[in-house]
PDB file of N, CA and C in Angstrom:
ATOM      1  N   UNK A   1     -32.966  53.292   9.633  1.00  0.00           N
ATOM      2  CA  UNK A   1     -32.503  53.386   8.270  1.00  0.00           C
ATOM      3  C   UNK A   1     -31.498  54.533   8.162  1.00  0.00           C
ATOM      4  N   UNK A   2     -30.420  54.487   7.296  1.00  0.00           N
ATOM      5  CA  UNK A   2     -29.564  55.143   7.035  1.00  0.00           C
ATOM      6  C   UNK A   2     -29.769  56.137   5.416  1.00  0.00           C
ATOM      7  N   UNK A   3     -29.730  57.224   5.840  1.00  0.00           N
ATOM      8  CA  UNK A   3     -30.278  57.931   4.189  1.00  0.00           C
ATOM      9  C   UNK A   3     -28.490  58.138   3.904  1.00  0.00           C
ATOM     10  N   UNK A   4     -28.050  57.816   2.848  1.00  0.00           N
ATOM     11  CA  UNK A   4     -26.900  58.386   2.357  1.00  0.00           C
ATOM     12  C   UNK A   4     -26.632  59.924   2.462  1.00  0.00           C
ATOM     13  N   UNK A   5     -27.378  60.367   2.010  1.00  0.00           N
ATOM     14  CA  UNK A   5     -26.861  61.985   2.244  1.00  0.00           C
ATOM     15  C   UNK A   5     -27.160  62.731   3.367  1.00  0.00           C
ATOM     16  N   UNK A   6     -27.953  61.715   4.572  1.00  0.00           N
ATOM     17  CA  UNK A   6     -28.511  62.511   5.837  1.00  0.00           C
ATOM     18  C   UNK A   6     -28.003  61.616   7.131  1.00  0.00           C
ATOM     19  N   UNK A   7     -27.665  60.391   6.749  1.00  0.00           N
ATOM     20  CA  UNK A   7     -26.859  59.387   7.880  1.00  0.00           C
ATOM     21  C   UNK A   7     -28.521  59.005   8.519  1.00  0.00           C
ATOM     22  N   UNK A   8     -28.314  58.670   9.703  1.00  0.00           N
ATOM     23  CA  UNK A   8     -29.025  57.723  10.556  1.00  0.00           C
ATOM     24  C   UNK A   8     -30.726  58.830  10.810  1.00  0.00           C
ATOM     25  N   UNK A   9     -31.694  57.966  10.305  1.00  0.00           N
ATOM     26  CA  UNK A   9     -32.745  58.194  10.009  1.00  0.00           C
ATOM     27  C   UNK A   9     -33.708  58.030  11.952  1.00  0.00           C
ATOM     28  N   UNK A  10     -34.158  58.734  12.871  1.00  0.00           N
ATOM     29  CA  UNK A  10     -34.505  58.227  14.229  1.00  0.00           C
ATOM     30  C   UNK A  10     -36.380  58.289  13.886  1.00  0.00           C
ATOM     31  N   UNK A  11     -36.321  57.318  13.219  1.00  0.00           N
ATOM     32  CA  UNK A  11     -37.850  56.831  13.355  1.00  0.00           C
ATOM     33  C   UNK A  11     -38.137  54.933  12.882  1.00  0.00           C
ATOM     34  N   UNK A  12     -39.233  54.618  13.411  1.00  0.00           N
ATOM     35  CA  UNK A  12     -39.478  53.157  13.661  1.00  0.00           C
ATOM     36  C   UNK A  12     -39.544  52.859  11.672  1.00  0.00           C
ATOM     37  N   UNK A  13     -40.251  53.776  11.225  1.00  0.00           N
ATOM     38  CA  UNK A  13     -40.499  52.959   9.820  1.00  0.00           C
ATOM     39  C   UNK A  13     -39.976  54.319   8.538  1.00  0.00           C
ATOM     40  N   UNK A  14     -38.801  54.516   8.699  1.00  0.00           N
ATOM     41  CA  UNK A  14     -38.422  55.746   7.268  1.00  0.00           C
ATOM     42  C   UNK A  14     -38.519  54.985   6.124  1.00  0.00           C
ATOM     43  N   UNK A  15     -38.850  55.885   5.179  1.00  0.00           N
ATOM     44  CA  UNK A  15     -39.179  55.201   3.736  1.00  0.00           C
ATOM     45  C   UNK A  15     -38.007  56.081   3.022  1.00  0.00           C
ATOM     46  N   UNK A  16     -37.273  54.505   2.284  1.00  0.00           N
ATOM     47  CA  UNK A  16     -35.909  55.187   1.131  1.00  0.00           C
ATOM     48  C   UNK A  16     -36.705  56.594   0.395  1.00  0.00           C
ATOM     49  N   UNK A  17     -35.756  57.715   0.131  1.00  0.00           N
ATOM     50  CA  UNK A  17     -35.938  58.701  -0.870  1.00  0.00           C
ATOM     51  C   UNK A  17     -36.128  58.515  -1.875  1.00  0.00           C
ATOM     52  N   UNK A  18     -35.286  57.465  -2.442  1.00  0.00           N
ATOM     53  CA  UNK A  18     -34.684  57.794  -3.897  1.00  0.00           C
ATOM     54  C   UNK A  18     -36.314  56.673  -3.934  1.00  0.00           C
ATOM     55  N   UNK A  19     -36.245  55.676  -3.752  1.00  0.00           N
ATOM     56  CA  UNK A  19     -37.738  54.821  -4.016  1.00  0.00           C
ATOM     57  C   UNK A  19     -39.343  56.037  -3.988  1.00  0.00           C
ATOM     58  N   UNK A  20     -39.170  56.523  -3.065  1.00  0.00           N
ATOM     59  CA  UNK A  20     -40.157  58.227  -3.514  1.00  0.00           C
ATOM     60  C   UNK A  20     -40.074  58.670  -4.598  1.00  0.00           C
ATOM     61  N   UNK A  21     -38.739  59.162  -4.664  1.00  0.00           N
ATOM     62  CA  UNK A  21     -38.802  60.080  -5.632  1.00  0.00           C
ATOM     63  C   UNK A  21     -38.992  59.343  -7.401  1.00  0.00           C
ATOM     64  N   UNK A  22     -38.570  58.298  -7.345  1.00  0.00           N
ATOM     65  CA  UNK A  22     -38.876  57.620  -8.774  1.00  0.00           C
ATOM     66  C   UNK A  22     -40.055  57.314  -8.617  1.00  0.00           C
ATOM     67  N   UNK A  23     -41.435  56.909  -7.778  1.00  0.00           N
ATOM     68  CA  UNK A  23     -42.624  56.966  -8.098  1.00  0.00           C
ATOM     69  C   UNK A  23     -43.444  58.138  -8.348  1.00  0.00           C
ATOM     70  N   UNK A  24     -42.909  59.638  -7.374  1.00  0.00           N
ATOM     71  CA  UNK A  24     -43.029  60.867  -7.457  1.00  0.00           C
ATOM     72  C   UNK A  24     -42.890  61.194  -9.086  1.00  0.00           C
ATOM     73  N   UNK A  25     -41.818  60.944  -9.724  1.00  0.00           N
ATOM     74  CA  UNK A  25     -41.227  61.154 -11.291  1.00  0.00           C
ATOM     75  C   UNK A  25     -42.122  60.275 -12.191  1.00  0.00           C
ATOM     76  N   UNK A  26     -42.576  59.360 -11.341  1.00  0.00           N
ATOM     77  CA  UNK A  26     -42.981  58.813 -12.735  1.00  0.00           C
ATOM     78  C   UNK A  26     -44.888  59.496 -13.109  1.00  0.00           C
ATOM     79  N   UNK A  27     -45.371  59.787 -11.286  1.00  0.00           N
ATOM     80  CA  UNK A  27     -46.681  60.204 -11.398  1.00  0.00           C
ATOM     81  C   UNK A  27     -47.327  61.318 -11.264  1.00  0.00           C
ATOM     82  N   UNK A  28     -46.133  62.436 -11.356  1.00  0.00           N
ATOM     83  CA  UNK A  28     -46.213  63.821 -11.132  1.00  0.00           C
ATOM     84  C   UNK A  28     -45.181  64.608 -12.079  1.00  0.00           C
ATOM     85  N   UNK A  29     -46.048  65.855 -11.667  1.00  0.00           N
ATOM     86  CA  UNK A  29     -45.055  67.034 -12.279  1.00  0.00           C
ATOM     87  C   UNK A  29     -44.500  68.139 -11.737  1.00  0.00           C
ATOM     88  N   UNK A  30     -43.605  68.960 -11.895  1.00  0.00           N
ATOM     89  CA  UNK A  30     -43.313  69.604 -11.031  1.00  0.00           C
ATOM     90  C   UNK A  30     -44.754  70.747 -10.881  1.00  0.00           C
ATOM     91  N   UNK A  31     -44.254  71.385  -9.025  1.00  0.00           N
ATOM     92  CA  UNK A  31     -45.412  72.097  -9.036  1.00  0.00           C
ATOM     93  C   UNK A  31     -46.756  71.610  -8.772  1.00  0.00           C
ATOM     94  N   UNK A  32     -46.547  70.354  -8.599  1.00  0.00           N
ATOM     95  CA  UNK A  32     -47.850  69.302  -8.191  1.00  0.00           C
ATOM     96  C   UNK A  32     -47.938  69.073  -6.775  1.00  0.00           C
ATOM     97  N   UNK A  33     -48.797  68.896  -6.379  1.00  0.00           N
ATOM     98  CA  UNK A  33     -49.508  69.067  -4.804  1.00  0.00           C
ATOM     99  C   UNK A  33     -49.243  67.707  -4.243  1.00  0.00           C
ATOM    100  N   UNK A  34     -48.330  67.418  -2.911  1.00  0.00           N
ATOM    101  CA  UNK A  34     -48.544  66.012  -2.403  1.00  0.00           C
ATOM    102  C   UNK A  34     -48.375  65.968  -1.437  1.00  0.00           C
ATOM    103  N   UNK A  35     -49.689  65.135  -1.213  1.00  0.00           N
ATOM    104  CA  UNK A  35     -50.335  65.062   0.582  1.00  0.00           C
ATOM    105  C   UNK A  35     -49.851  63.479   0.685  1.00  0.00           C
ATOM    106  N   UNK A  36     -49.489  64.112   2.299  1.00  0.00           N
ATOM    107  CA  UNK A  36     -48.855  62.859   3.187  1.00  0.00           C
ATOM    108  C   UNK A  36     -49.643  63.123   4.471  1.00  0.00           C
ATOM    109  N   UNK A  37     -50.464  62.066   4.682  1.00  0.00           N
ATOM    110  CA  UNK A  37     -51.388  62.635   5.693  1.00  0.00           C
ATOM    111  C   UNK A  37     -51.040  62.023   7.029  1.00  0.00           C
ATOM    112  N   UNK A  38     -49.731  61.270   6.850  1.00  0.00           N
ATOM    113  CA  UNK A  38     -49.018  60.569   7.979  1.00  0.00           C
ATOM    114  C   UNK A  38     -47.251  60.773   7.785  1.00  0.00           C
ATOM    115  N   UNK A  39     -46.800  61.901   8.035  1.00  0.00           N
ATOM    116  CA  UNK A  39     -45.610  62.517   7.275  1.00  0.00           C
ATOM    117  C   UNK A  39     -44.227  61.704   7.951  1.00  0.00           C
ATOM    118  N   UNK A  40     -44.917  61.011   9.505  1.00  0.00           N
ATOM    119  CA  UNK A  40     -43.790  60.404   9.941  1.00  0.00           C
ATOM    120  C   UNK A  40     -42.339  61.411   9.864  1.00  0.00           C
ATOM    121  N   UNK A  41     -41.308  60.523   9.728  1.00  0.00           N
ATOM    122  CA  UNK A  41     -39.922  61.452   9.521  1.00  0.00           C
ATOM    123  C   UNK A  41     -39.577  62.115   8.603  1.00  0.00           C
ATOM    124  N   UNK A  42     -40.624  62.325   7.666  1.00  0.00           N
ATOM    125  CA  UNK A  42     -40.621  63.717   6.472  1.00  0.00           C
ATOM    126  C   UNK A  42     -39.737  63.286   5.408  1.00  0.00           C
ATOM    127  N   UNK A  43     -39.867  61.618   5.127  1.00  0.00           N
ATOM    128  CA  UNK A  43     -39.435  61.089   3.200  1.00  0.00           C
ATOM    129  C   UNK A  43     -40.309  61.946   2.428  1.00  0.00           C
ATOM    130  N   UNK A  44     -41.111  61.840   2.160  1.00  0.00           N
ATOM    131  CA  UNK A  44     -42.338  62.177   1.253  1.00  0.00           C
ATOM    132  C   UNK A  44     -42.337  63.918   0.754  1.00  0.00           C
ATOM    133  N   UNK A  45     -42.167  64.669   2.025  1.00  0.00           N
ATOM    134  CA  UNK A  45     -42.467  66.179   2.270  1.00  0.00           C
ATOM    135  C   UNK A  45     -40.635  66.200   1.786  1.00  0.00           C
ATOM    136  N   UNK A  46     -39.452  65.364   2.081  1.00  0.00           N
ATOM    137  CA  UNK A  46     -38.115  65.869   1.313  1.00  0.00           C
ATOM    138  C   UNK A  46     -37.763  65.462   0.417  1.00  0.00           C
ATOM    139  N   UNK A  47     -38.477  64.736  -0.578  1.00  0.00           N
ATOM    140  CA  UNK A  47     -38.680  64.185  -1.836  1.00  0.00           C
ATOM    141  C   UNK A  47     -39.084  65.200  -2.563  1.00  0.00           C
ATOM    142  N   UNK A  48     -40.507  65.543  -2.114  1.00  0.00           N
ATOM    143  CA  UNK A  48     -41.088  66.616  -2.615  1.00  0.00           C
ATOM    144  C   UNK A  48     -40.230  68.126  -3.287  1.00  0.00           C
ATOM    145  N   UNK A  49     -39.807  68.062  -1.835  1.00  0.00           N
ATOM    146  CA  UNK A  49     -39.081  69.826  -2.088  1.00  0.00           C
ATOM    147  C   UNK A  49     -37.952  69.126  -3.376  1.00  0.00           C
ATOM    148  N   UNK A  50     -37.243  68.326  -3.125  1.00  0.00           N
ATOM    149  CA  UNK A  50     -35.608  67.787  -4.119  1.00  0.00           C
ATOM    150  C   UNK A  50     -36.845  67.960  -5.314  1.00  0.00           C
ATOM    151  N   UNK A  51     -37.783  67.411  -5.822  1.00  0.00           N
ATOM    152  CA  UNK A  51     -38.302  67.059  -7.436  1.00  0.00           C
ATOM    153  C   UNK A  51     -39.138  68.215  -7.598  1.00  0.00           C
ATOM    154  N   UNK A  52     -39.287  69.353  -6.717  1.00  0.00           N
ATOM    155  CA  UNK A  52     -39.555  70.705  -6.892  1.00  0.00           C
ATOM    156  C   UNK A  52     -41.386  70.640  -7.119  1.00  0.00           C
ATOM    157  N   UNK A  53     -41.959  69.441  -6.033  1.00  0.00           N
ATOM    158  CA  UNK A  53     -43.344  69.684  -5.729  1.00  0.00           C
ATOM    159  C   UNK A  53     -43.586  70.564  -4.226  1.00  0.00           C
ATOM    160  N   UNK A  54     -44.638  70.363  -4.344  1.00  0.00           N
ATOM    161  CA  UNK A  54     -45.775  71.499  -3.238  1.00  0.00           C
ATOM    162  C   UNK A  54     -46.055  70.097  -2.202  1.00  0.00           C
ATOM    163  N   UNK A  55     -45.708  70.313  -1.150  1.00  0.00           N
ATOM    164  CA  UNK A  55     -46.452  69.424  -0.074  1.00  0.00           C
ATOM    165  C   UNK A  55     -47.236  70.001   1.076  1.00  0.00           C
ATOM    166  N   UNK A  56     -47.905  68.834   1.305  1.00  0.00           N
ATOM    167  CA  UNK A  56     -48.813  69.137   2.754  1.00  0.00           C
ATOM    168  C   UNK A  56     -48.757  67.533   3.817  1.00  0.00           C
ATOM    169  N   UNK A  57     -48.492  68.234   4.599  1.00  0.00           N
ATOM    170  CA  UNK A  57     -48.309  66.879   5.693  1.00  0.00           C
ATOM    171  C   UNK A  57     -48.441  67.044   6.927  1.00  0.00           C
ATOM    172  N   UNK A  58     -49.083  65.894   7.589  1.00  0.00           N
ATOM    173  CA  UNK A  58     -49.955  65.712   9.080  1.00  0.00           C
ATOM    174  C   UNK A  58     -49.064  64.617   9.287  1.00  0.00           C
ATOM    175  N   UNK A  59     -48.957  65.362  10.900  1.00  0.00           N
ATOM    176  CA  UNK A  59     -48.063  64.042  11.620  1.00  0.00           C
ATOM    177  C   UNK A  59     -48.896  64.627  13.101  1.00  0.00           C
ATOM    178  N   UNK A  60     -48.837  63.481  14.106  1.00  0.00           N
ATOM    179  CA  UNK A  60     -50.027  63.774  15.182  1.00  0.00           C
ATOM    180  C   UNK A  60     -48.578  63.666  16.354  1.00  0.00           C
ATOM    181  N   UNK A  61     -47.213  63.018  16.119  1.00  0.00           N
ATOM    182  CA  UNK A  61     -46.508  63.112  17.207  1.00  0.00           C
ATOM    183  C   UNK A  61     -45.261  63.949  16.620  1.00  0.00           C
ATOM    184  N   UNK A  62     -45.472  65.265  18.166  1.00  0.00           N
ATOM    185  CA  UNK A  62     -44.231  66.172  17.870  1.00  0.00           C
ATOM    186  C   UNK A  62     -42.962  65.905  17.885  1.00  0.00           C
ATOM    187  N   UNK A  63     -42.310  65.297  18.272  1.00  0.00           N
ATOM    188  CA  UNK A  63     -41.261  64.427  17.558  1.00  0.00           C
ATOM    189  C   UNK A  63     -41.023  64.462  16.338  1.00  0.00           C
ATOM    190  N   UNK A  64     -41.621  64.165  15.648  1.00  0.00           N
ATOM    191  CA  UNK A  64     -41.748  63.426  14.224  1.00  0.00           C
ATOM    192  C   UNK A  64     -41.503  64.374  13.802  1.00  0.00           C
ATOM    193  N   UNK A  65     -42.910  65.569  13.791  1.00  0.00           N
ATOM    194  CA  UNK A  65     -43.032  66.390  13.597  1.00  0.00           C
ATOM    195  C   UNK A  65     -41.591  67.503  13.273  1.00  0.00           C
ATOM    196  N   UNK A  66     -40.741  67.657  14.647  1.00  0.00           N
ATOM    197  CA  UNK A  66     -39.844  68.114  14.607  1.00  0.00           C
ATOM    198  C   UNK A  66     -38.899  67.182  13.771  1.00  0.00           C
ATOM    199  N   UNK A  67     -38.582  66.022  14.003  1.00  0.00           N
ATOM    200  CA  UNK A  67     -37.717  65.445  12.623  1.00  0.00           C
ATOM    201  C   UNK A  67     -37.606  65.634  11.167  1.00  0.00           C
ATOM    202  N   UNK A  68     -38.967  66.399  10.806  1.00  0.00           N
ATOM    203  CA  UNK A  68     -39.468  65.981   9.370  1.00  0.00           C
ATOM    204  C   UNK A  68     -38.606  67.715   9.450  1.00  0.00           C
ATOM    205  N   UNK A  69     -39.251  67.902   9.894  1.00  0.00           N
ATOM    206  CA  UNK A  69     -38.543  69.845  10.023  1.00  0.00           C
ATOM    207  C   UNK A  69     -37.485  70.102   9.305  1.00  0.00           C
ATOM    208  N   UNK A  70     -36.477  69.447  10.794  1.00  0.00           N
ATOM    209  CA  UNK A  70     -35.164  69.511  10.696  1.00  0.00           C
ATOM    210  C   UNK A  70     -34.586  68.745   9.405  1.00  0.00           C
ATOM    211  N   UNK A  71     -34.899  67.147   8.938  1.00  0.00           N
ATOM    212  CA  UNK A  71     -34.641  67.458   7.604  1.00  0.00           C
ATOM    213  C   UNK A  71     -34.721  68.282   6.481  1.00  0.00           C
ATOM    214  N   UNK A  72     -35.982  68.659   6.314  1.00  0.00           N
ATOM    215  CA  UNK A  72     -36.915  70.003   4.996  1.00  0.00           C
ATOM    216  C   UNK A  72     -35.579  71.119   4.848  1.00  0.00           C
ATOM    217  N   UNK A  73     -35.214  71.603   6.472  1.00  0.00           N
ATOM    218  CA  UNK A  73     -34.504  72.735   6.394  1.00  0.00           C
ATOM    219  C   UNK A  73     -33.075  72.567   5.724  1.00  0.00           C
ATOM    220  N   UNK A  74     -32.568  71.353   5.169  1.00  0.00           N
ATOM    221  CA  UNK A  74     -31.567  71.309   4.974  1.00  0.00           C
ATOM    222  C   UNK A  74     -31.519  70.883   3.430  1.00  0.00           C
ATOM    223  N   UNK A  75     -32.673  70.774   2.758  1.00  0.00           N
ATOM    224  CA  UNK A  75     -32.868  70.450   1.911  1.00  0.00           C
ATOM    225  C   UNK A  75     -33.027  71.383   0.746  1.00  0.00           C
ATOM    226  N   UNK A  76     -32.114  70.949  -0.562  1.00  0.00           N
ATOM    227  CA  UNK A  76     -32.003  71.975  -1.947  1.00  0.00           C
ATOM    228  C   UNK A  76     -32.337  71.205  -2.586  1.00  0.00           C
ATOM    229  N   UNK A  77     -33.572  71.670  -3.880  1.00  0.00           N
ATOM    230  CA  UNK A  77     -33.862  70.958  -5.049  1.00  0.00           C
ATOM    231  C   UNK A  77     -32.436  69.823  -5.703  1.00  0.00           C
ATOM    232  N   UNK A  78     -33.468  68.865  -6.247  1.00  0.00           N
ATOM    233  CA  UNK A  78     -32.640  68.223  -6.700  1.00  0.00           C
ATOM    234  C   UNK A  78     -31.969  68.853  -7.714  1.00  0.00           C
ATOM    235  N   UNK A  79     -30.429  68.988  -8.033  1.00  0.00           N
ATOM    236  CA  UNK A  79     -29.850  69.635  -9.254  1.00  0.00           C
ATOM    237  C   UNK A  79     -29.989  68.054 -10.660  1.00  0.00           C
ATOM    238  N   UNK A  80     -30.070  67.327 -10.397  1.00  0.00           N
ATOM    239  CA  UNK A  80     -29.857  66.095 -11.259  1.00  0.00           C
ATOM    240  C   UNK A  80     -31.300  65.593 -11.601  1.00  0.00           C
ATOM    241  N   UNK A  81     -32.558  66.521 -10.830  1.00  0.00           N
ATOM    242  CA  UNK A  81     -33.524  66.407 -11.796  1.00  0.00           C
ATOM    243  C   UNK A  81     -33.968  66.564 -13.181  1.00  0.00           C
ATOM    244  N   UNK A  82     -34.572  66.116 -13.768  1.00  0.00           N
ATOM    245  CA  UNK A  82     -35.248  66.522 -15.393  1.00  0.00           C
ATOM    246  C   UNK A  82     -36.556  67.354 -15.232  1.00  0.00           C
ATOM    247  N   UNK A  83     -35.914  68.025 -16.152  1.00  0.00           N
ATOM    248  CA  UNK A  83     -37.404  69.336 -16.060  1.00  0.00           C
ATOM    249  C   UNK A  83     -37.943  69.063 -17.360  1.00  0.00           C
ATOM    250  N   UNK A  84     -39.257  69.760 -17.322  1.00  0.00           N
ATOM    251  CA  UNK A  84     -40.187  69.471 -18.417  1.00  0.00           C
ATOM    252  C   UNK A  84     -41.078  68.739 -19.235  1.00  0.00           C
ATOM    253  N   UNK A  85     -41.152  67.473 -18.300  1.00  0.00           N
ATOM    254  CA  UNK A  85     -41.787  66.315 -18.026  1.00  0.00           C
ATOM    255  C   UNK A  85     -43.215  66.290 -19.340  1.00  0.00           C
TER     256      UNK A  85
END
């Protein structure tokens, strides 16, 4: 999968952002806690940081592990979020 703002995604099953983050928006608030207990290539954990939640995430292969990383680190809150939910 190809993320628009990150190019070519190197894992078997990445999950779209923007599809995160509108279920994230619709069932959370900021500052809210979200566990990914299979973090894979780190959608979930860079959703999180953009809509300005708290994550926790388990991934069992270092690979991944390191993928999810290297995205997080490049990652700034979303500016085109809505606050105050």
């Amino acid at each position: 999968m190809v993320e628009p703002d990150e190019g070519f995604i190197d894992h078997p099953t990445p999950k779209p952002k923007h599809f995160i983050k509108e279920i994230m928006d619709m069932t959370t608030l900021e500052n809210d806690l979200i566990l990914d207990p299979f973090i894979g290539s780190g959608s979930t954990a860079v959703a999180s940081k953009q809509l300005n939640r708290k994550f926790i995430g388990f991934e069992v292969q270092e690979r991944y592990c390191s993928l999810a990383n290297k995205r997080l680190v490049k990652i700034k809150p979303d500016e085109n979020h809505r606050t105050g939910k």
